[in-house]
C-alpha atoms as a PDB file:
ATOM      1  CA  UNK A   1     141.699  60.931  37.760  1.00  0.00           C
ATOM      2  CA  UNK A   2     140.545  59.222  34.625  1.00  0.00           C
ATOM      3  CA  UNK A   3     141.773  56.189  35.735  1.00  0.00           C
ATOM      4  CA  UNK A   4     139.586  56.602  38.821  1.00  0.00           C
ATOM      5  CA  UNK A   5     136.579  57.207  37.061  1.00  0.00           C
ATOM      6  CA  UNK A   6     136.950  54.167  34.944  1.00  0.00           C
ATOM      7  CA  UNK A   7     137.287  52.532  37.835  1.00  0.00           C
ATOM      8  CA  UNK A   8     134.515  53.132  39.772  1.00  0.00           C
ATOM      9  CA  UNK A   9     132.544  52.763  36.431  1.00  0.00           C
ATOM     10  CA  UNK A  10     133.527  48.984  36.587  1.00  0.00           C
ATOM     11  CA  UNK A  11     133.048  48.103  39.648  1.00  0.00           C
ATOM     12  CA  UNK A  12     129.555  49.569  39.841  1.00  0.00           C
ATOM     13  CA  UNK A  13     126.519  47.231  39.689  1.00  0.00           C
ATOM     14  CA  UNK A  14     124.991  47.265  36.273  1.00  0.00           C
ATOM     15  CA  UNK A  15     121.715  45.751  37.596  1.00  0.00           C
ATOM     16  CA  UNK A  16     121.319  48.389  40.035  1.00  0.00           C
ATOM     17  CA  UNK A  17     121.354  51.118  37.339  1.00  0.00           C
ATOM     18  CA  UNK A  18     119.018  49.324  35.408  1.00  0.00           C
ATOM     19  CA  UNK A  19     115.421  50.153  35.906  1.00  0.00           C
ATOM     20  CA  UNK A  20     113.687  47.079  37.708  1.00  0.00           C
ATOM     21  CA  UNK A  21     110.032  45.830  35.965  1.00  0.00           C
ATOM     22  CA  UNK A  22     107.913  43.840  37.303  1.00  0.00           C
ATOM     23  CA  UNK A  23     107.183  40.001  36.426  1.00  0.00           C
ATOM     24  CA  UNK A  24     103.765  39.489  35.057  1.00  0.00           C
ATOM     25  CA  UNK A  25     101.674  38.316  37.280  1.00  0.00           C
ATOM     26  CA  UNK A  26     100.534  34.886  36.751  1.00  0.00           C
ATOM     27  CA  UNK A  27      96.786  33.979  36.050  1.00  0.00           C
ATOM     28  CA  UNK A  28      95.030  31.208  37.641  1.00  0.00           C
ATOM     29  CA  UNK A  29      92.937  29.467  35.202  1.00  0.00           C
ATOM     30  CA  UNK A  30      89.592  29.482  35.802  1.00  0.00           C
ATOM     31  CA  UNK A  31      87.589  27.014  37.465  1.00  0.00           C
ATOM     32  CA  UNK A  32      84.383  25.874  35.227  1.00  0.00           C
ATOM     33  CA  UNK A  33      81.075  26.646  36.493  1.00  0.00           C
ATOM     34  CA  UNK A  34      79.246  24.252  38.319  1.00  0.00           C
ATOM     35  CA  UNK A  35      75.660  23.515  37.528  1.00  0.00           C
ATOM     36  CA  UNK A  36      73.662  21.780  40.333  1.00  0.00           C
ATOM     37  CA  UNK A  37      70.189  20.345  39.164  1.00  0.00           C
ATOM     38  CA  UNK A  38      67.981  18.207  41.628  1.00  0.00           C
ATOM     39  CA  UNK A  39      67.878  13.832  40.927  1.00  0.00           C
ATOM     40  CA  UNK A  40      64.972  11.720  41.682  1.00  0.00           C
ATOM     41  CA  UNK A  41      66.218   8.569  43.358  1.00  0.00           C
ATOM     42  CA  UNK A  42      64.477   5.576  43.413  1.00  0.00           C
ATOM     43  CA  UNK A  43      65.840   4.262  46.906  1.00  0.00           C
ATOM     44  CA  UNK A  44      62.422   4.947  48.699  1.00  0.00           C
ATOM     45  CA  UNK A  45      64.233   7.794  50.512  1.00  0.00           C
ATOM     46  CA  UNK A  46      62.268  11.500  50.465  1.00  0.00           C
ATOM     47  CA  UNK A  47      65.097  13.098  50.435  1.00  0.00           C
ATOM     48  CA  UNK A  48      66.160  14.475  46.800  1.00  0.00           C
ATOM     49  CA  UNK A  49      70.174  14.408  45.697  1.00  0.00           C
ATOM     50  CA  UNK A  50      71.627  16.899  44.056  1.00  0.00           C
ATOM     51  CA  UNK A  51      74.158  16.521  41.365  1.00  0.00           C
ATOM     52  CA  UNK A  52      76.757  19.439  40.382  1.00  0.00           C
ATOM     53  CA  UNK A  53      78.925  19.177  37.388  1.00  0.00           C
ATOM     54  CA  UNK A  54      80.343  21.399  34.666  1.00  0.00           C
ATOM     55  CA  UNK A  55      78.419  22.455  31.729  1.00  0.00           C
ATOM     56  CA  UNK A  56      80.645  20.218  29.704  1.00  0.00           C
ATOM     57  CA  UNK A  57      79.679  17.362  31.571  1.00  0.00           C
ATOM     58  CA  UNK A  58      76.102  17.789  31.514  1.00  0.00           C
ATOM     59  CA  UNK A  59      76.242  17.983  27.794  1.00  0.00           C
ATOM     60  CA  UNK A  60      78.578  14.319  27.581  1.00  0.00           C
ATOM     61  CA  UNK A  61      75.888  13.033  29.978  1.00  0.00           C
ATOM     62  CA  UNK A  62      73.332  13.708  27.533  1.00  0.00           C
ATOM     63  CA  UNK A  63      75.327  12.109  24.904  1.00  0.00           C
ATOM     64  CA  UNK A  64      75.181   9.515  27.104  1.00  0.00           C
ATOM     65  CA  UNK A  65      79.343   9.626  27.846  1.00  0.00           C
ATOM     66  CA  UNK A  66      80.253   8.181  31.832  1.00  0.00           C
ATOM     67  CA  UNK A  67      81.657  10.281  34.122  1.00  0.00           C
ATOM     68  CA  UNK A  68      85.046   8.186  33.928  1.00  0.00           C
ATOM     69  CA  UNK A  69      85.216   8.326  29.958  1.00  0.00           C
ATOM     70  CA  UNK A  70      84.557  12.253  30.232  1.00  0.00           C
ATOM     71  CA  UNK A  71      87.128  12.655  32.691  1.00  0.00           C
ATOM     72  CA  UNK A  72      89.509  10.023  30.449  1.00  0.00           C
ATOM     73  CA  UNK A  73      89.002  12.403  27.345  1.00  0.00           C
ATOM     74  CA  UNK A  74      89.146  16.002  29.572  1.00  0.00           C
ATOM     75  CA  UNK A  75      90.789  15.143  32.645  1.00  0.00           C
ATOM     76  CA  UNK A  76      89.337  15.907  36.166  1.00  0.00           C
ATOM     77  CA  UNK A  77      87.374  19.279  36.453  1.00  0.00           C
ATOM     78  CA  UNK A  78      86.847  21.651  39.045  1.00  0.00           C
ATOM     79  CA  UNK A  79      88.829  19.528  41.872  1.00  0.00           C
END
């Protein structure tokens, strides 16, 4: 009889005894706010163009960083 016992006790799946958790779930990251603010163009057109980009990049334009070298030091945002 023992020997059955110990037997079953073997052969029985230790995972299924074992309470089952559940995986974290995973966070996107979140995507930067876009700021859109109105450009004058000088084309002769009267329509006006709007521009969108992060507050980050608003900030390096006024530092007077391209949109290339920001996205060379930060990488590509919000695409």
């Amino acid at each position: 009889m023992i020997l059955l016992l110990a037997a079953m006790l073997l052969s029985s799946d230790p995972a299924a005894s074992a309470p089952q958790t559940q995986p974290a779930p995973i966070e996107k990251p979140k995507k930067a706010k876009r700021i859109c603010k109105r450009q004058d163009v000088d084309t002769g057109s009267h329509m006006a163009k709007s521009l969108c980009l992060t507050e980050d990049q608003w900030n390096a334009r006024k530092e007077g960083i391209s949109a290339d070298e920001y996205e060379a030091l930060h990488g590509r945002v919000g695409h």
